[in-house]
PDB file of N, CA and C in Angstrom:
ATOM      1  N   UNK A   1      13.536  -7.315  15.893  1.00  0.00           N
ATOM      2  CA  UNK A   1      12.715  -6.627  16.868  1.00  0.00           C
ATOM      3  C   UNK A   1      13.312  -5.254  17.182  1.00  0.00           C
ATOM      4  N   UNK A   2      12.433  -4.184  17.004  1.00  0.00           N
ATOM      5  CA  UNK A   2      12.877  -2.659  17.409  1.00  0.00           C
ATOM      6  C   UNK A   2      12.518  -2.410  18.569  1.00  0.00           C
ATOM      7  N   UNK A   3      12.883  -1.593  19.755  1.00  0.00           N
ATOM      8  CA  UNK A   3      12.298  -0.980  20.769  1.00  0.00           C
ATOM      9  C   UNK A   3      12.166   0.191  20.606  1.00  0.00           C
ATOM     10  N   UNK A   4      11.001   0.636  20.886  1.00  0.00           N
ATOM     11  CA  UNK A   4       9.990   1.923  21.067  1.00  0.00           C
ATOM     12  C   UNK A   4       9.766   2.093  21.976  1.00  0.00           C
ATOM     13  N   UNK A   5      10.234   2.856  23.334  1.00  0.00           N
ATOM     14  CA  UNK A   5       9.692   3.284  24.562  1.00  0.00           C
ATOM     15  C   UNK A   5       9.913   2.079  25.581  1.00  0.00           C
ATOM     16  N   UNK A   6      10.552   0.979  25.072  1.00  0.00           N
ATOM     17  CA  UNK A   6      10.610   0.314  25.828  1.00  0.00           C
ATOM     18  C   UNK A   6       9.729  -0.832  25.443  1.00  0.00           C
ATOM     19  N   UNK A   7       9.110  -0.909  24.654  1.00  0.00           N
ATOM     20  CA  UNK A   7       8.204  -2.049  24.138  1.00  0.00           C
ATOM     21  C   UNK A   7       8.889  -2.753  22.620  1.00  0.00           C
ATOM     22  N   UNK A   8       9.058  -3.580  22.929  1.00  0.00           N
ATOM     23  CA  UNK A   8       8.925  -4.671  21.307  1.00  0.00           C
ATOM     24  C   UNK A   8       8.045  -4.597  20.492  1.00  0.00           C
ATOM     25  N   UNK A   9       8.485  -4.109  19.140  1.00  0.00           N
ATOM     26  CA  UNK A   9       7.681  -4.224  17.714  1.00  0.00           C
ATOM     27  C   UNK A   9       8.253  -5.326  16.974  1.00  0.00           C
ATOM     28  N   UNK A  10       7.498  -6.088  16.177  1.00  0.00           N
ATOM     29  CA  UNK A  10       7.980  -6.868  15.147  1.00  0.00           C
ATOM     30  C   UNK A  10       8.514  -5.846  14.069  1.00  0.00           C
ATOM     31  N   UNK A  11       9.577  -6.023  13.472  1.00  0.00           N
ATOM     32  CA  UNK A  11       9.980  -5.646  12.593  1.00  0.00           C
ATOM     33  C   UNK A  11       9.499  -5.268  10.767  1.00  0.00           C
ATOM     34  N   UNK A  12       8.393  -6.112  11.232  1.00  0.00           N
ATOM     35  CA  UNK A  12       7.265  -6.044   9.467  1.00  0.00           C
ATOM     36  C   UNK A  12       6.201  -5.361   9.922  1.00  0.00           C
ATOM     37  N   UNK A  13       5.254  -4.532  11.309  1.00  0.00           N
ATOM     38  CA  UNK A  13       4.826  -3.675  11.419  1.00  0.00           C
ATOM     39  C   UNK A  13       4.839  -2.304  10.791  1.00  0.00           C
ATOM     40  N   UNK A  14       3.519  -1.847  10.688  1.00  0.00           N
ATOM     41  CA  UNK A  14       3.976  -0.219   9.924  1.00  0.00           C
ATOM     42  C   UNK A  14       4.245   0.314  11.112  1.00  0.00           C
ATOM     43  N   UNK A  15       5.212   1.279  11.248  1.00  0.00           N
ATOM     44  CA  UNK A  15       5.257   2.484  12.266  1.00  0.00           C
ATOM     45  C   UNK A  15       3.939   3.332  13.008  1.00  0.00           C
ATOM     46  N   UNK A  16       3.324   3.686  11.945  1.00  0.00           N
ATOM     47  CA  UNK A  16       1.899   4.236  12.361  1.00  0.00           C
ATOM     48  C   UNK A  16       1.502   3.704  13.254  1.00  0.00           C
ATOM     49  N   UNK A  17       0.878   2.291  13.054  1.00  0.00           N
ATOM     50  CA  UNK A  17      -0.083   1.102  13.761  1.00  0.00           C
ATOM     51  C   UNK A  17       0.696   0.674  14.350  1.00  0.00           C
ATOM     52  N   UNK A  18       2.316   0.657  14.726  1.00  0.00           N
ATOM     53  CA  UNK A  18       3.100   0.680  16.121  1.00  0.00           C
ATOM     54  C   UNK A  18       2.906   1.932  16.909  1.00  0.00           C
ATOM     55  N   UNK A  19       3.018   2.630  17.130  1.00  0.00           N
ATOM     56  CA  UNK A  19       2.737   4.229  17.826  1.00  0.00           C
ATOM     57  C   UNK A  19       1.377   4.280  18.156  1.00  0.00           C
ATOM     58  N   UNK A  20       0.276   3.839  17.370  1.00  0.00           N
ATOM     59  CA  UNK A  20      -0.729   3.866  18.289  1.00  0.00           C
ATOM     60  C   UNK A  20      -1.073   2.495  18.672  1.00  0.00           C
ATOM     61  N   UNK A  21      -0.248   1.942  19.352  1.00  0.00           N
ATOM     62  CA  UNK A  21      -1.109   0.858  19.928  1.00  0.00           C
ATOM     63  C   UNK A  21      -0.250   1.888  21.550  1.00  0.00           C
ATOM     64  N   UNK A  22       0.235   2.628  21.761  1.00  0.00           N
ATOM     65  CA  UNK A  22       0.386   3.363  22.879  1.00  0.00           C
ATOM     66  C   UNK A  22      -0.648   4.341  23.473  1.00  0.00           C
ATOM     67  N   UNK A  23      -1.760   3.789  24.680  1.00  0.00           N
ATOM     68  CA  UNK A  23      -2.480   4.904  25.212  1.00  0.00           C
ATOM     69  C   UNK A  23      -2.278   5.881  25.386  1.00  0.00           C
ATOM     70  N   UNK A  24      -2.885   6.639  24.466  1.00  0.00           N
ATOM     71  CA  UNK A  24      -3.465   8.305  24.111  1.00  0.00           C
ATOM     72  C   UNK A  24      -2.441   8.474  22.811  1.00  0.00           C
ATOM     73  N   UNK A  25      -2.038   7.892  22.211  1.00  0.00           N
ATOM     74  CA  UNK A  25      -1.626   7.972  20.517  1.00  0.00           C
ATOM     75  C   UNK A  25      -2.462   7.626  19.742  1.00  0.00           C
ATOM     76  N   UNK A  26      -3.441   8.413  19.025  1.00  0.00           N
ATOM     77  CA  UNK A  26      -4.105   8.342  18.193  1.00  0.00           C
ATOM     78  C   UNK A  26      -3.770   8.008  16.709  1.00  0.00           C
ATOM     79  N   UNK A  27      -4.481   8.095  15.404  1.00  0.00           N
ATOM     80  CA  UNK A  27      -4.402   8.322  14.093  1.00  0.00           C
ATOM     81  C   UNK A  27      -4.029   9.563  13.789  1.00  0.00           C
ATOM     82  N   UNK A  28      -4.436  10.379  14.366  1.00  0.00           N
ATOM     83  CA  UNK A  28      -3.934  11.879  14.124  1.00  0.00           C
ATOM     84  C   UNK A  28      -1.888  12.157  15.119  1.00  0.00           C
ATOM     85  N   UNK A  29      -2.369  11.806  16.044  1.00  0.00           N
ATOM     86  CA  UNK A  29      -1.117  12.531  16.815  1.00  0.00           C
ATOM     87  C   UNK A  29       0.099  11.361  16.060  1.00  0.00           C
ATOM     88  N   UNK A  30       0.026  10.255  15.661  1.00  0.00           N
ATOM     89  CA  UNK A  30       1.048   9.356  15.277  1.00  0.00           C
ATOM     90  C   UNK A  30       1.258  10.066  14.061  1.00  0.00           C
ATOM     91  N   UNK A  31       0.259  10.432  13.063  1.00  0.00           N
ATOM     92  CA  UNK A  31       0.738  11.333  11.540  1.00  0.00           C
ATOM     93  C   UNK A  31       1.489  12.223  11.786  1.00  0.00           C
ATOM     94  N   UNK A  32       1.489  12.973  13.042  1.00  0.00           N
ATOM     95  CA  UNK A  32       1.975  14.176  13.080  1.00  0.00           C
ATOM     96  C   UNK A  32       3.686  13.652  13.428  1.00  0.00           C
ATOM     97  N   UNK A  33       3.296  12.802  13.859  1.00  0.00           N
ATOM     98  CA  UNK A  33       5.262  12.260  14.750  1.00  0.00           C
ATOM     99  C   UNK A  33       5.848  11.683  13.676  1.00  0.00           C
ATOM    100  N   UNK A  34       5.097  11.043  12.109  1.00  0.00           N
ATOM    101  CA  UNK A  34       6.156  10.484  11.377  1.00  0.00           C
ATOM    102  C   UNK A  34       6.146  11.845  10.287  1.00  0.00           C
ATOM    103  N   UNK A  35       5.245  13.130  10.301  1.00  0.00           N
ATOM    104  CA  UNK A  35       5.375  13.935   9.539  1.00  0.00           C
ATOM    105  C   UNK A  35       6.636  14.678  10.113  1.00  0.00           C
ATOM    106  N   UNK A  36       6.769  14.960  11.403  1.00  0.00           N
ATOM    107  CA  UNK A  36       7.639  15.591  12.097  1.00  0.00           C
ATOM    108  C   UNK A  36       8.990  15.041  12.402  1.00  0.00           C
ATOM    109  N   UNK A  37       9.598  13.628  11.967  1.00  0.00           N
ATOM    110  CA  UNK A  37      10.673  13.108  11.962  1.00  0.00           C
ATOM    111  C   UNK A  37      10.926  12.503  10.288  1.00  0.00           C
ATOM    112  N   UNK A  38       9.982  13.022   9.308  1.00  0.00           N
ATOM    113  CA  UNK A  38      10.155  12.642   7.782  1.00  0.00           C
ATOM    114  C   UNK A  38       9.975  11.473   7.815  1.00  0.00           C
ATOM    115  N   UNK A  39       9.060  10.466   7.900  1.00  0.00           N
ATOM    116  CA  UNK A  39       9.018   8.649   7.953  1.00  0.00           C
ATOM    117  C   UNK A  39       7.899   8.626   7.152  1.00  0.00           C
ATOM    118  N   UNK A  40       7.709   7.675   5.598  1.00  0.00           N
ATOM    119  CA  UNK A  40       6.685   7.894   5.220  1.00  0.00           C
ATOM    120  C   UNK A  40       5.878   7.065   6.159  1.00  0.00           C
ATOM    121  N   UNK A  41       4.516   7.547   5.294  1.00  0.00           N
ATOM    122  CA  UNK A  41       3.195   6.921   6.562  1.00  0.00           C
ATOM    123  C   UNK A  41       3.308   5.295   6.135  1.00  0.00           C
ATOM    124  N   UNK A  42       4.085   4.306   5.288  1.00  0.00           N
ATOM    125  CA  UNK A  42       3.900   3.400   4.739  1.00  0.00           C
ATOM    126  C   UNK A  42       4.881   2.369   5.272  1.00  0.00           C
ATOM    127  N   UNK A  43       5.600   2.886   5.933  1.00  0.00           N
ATOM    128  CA  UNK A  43       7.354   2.733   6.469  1.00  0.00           C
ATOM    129  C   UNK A  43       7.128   1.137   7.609  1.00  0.00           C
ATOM    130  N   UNK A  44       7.801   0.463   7.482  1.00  0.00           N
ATOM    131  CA  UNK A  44       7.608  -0.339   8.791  1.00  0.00           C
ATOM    132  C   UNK A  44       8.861  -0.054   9.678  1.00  0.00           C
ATOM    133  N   UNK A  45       8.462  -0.803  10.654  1.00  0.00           N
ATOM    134  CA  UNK A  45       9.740  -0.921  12.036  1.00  0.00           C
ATOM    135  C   UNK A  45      10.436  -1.197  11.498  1.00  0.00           C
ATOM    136  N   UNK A  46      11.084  -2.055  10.824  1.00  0.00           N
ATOM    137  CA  UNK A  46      12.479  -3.170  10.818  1.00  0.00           C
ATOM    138  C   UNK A  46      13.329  -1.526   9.669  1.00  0.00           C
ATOM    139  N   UNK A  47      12.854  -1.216   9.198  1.00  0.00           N
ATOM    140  CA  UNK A  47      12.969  -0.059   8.499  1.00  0.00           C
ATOM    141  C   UNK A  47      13.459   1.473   8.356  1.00  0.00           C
ATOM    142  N   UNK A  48      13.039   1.357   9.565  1.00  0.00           N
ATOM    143  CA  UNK A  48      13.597   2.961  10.600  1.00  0.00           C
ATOM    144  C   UNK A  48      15.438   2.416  10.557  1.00  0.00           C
ATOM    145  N   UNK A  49      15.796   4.069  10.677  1.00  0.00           N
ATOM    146  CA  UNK A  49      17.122   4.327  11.440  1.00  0.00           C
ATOM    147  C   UNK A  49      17.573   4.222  12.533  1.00  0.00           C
ATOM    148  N   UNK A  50      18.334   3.719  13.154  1.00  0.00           N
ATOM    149  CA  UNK A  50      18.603   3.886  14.473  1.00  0.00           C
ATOM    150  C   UNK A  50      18.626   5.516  15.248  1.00  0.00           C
ATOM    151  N   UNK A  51      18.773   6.157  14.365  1.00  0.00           N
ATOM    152  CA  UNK A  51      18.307   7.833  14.898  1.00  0.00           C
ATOM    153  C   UNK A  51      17.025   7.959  15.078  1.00  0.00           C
ATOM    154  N   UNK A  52      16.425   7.420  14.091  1.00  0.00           N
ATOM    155  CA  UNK A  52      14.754   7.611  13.980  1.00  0.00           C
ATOM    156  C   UNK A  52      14.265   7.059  15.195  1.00  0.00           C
ATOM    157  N   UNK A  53      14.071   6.011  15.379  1.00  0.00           N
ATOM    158  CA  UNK A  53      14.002   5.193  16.590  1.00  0.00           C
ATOM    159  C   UNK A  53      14.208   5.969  17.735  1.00  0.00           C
ATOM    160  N   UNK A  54      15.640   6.714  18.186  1.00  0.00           N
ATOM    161  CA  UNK A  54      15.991   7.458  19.757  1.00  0.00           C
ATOM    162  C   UNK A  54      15.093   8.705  19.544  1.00  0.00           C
ATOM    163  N   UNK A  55      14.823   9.600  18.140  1.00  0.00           N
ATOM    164  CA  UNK A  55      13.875  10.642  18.102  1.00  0.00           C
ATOM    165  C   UNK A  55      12.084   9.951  18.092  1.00  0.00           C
ATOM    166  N   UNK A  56      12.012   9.351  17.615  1.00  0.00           N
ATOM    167  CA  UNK A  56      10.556   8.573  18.395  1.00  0.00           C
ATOM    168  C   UNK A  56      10.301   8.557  19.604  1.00  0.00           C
ATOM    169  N   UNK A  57      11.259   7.972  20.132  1.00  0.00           N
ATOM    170  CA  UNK A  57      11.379   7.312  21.777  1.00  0.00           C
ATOM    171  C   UNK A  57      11.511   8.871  22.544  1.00  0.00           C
ATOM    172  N   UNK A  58      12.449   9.316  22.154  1.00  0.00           N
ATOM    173  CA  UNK A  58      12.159  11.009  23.065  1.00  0.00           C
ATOM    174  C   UNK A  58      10.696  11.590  22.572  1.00  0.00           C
ATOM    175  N   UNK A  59      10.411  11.797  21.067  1.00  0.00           N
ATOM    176  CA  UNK A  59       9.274  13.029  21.411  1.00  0.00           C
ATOM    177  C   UNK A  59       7.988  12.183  22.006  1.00  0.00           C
ATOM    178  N   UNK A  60       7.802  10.400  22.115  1.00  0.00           N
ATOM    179  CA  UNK A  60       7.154  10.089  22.847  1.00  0.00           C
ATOM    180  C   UNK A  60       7.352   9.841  24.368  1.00  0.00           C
ATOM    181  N   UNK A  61       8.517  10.297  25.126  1.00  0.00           N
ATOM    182  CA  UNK A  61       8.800  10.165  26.236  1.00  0.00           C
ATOM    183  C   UNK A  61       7.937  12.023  26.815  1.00  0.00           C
ATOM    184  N   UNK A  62       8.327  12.644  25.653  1.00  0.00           N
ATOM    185  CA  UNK A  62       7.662  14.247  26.535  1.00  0.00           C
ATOM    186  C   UNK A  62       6.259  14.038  26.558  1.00  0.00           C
ATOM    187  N   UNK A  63       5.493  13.153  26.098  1.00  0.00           N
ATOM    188  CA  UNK A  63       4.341  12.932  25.897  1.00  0.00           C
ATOM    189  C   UNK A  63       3.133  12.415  26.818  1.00  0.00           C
ATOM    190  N   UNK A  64       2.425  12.900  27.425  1.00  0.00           N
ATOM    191  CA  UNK A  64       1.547  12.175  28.242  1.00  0.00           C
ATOM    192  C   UNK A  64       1.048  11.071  27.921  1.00  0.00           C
ATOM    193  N   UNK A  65       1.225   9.898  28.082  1.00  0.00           N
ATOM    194  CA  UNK A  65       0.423   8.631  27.516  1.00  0.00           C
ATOM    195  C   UNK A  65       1.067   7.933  28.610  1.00  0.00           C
ATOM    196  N   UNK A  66       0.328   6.561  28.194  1.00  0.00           N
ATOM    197  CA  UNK A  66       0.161   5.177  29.202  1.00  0.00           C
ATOM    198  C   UNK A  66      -0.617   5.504  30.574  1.00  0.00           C
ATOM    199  N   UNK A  67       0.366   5.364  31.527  1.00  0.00           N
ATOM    200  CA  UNK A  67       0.129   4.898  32.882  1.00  0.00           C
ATOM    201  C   UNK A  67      -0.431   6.669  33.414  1.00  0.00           C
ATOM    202  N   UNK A  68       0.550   7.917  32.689  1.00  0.00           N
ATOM    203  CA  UNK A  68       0.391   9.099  33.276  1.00  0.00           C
ATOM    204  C   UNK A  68      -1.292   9.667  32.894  1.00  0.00           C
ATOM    205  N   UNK A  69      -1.386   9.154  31.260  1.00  0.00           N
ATOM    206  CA  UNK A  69      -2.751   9.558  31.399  1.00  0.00           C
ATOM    207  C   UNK A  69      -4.029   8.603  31.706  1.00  0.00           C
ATOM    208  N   UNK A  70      -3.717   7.487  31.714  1.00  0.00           N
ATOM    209  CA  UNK A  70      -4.679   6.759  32.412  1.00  0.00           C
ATOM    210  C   UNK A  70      -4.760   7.538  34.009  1.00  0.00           C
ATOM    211  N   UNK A  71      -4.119   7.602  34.439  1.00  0.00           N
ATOM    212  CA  UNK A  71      -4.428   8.230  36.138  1.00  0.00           C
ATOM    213  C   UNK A  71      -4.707   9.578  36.002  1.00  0.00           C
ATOM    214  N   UNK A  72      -4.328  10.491  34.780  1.00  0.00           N
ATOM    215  CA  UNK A  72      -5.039  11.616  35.156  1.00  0.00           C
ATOM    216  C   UNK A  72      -6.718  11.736  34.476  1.00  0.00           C
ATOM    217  N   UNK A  73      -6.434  10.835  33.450  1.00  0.00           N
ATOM    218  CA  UNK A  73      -8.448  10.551  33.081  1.00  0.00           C
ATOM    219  C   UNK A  73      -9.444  10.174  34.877  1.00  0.00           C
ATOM    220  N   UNK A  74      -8.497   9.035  35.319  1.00  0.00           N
ATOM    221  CA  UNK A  74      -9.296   8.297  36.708  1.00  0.00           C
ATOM    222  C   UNK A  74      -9.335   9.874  37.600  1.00  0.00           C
ATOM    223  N   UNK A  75      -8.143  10.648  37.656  1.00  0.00           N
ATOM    224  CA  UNK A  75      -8.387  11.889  38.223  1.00  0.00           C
ATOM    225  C   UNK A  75      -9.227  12.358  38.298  1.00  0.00           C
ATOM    226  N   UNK A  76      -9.320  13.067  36.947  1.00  0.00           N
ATOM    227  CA  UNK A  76     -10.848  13.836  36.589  1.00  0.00           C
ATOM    228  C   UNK A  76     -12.175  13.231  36.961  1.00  0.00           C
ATOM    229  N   UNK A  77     -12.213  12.123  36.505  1.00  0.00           N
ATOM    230  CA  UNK A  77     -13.227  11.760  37.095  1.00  0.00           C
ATOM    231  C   UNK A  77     -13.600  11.692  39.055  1.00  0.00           C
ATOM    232  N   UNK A  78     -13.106  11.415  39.334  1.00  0.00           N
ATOM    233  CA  UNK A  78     -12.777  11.059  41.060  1.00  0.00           C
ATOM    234  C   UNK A  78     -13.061  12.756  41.173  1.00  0.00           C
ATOM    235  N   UNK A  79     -12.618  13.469  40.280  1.00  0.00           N
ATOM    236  CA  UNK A  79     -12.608  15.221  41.120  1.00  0.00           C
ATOM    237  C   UNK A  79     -14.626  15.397  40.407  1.00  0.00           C
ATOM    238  N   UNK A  80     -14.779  15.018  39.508  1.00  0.00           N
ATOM    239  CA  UNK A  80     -16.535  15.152  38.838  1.00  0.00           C
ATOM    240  C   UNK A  80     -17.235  14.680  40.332  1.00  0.00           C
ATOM    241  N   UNK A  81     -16.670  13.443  40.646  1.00  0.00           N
ATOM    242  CA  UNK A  81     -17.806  12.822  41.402  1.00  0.00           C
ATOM    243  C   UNK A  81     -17.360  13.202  42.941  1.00  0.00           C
ATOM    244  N   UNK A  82     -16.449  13.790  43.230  1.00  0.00           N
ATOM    245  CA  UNK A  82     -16.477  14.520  44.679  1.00  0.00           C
ATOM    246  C   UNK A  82     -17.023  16.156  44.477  1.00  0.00           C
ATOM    247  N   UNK A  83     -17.364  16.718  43.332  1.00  0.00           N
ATOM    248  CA  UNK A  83     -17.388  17.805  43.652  1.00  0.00           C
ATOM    249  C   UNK A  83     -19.402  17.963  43.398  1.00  0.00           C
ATOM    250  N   UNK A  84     -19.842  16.145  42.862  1.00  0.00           N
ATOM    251  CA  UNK A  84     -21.011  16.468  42.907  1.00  0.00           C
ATOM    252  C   UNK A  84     -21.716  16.942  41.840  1.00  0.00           C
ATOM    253  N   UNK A  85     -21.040  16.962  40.761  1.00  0.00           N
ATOM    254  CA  UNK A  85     -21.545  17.609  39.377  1.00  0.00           C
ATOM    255  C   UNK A  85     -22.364  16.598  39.032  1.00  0.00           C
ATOM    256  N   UNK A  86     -23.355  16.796  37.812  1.00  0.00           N
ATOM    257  CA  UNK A  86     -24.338  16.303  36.908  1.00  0.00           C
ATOM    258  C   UNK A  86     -23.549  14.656  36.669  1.00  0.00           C
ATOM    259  N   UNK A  87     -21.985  15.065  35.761  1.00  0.00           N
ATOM    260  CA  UNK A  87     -21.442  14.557  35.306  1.00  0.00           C
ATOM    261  C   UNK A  87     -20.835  13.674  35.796  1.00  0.00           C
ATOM    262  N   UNK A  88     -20.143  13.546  37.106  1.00  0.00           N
ATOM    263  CA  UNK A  88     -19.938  12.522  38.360  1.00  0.00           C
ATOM    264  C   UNK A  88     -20.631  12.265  38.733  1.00  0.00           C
ATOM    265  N   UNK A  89     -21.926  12.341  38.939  1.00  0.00           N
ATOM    266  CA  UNK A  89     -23.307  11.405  39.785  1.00  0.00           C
ATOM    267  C   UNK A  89     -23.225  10.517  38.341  1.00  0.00           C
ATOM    268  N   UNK A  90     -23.583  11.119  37.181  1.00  0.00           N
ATOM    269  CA  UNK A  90     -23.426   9.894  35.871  1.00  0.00           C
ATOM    270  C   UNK A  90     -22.697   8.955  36.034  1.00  0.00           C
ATOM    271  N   UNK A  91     -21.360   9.233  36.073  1.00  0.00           N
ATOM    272  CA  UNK A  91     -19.844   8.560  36.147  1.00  0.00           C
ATOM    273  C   UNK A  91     -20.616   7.556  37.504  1.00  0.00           C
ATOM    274  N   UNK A  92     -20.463   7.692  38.222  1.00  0.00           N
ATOM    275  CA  UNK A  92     -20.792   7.310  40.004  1.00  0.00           C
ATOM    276  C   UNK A  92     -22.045   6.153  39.511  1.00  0.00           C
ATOM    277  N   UNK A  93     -22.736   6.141  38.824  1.00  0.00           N
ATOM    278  CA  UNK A  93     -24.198   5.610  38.432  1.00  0.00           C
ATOM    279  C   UNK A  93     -23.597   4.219  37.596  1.00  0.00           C
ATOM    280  N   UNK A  94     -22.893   4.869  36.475  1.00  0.00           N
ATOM    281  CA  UNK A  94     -22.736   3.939  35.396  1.00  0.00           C
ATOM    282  C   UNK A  94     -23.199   4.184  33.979  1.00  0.00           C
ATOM    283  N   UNK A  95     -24.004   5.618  33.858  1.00  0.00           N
ATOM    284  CA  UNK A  95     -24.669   5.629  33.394  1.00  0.00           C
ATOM    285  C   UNK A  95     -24.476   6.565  32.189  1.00  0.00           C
ATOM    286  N   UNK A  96     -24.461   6.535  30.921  1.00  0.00           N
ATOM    287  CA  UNK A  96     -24.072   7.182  29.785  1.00  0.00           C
ATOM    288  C   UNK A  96     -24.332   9.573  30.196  1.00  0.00           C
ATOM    289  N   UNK A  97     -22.576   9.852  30.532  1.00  0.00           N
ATOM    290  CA  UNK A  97     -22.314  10.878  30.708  1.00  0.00           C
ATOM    291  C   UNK A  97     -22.553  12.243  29.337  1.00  0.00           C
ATOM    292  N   UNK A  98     -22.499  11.614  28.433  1.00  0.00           N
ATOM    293  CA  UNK A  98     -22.486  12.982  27.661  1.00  0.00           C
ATOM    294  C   UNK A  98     -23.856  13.029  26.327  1.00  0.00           C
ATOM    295  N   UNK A  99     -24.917  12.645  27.502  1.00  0.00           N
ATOM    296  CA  UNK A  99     -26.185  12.697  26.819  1.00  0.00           C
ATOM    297  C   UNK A  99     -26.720  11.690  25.751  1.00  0.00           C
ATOM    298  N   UNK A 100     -26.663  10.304  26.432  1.00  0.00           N
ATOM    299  CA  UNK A 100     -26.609   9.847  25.082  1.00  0.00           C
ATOM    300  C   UNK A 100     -28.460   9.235  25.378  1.00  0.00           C
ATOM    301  N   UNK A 101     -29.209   8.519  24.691  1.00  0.00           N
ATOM    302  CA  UNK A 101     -30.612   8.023  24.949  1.00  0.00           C
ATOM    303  C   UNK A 101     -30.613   7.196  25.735  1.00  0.00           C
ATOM    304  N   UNK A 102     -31.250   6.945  27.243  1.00  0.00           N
ATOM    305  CA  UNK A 102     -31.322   6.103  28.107  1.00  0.00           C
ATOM    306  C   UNK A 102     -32.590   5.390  28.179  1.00  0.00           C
ATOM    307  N   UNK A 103     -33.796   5.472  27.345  1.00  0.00           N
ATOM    308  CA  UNK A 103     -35.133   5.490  27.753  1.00  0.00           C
ATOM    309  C   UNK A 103     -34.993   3.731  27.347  1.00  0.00           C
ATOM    310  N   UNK A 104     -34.775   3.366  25.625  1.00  0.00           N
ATOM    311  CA  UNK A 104     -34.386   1.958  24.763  1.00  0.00           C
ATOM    312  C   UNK A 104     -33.368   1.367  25.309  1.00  0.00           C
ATOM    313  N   UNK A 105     -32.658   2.028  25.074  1.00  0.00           N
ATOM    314  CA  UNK A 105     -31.124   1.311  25.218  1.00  0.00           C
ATOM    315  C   UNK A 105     -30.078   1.602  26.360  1.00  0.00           C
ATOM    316  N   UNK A 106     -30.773   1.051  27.263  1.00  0.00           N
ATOM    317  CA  UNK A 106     -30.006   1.428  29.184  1.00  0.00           C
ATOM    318  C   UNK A 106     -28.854  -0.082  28.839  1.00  0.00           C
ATOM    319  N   UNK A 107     -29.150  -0.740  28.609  1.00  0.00           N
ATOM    320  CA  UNK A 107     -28.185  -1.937  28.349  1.00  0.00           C
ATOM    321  C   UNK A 107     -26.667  -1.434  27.305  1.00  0.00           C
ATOM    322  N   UNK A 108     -26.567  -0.929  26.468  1.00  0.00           N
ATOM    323  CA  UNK A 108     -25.837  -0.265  25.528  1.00  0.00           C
ATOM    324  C   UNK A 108     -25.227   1.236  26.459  1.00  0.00           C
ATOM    325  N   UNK A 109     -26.364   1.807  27.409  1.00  0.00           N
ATOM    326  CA  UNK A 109     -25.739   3.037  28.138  1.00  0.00           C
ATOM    327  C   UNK A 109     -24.770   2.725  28.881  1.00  0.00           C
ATOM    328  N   UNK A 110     -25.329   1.904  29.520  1.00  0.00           N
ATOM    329  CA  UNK A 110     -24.280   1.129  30.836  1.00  0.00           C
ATOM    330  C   UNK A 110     -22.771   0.848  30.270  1.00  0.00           C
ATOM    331  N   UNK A 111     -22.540  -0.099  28.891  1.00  0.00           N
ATOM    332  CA  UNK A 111     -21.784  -0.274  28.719  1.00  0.00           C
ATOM    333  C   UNK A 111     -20.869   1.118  28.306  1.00  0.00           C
ATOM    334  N   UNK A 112     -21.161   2.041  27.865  1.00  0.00           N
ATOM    335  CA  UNK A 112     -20.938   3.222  27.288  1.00  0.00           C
ATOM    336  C   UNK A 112     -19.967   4.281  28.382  1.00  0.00           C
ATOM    337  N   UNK A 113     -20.561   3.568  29.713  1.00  0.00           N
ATOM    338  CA  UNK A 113     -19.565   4.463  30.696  1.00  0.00           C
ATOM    339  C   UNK A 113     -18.854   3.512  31.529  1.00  0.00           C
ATOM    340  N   UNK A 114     -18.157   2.526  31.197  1.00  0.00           N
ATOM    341  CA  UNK A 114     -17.437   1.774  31.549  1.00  0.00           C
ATOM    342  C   UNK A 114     -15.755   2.065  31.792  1.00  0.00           C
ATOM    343  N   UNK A 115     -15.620   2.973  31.179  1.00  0.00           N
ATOM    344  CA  UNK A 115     -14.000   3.672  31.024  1.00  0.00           C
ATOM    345  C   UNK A 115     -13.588   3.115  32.269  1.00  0.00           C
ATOM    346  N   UNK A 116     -13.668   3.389  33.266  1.00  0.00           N
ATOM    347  CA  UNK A 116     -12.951   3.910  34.404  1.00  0.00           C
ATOM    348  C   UNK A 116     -12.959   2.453  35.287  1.00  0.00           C
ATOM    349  N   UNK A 117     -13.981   1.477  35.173  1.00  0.00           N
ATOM    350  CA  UNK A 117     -13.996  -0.212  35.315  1.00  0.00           C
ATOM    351  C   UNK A 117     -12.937  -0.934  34.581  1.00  0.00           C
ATOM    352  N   UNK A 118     -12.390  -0.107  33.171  1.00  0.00           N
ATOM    353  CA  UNK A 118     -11.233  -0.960  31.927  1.00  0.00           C
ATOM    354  C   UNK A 118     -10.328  -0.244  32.698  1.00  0.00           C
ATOM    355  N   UNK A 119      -9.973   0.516  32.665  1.00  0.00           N
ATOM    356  CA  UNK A 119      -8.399   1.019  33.107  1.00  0.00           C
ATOM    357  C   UNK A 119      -7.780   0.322  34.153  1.00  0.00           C
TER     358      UNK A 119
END
């Protein structure tokens, strides 16, 4: 077992698909962190260096994710729907924010702006 940020990986994991199971680490921003510490994209946990590992763990510590950007997404929103915009009465409703078809599929909309109910 490796630690990453403080979390347990199994050791036969790829690196990639460890790094993003961290909120707001994508497919893109994880390529860029094993391009930027030399790890091929194919590499698992048990695998890494023990250097590799403390440079992971820092350039994902400068990183906004988890708990910091979950509360600043709930932010934004909370500032949409006090200031009264289009886009916070949506949010505030339930109701699909960035134009999507409401006329068929209000059942599918609803679910569509749920973000802020998961977090």
């Amino acid at each position: 077992m490796v630690f990453i940020l403080g979390v347990n990986f199994p050791e036969r994991n790829l690196v990639k698909k460890s790094l993003e199971t961290f909120f707001g680490v994508g497919p893109l921003a994880s390529a860029r962190l094993l391009a930027r510490f030399h790890i091929h994209p194919t590499c698992k946990v048990g695998e890494l260096a023990n250097k590799q590992v403390l440079d992971l763990t820092a350039a994902l510590s400068d990183m906004k994710i988890e708990n910091d950007l979950r509360r600043q997404v709930l932010d934004d929103i909370k500032r949409l729907k006090e200031s009264g915009s289009y886009r916070g009465r949506r949010h505030a409703l339930g109701l699909p924010v960035r134009g999507q078809r409401t006329r068929t599929q209000i059942s599918t909309a609803v679910k569509l702006n749920r973000m802020e109910r998961r977090l």
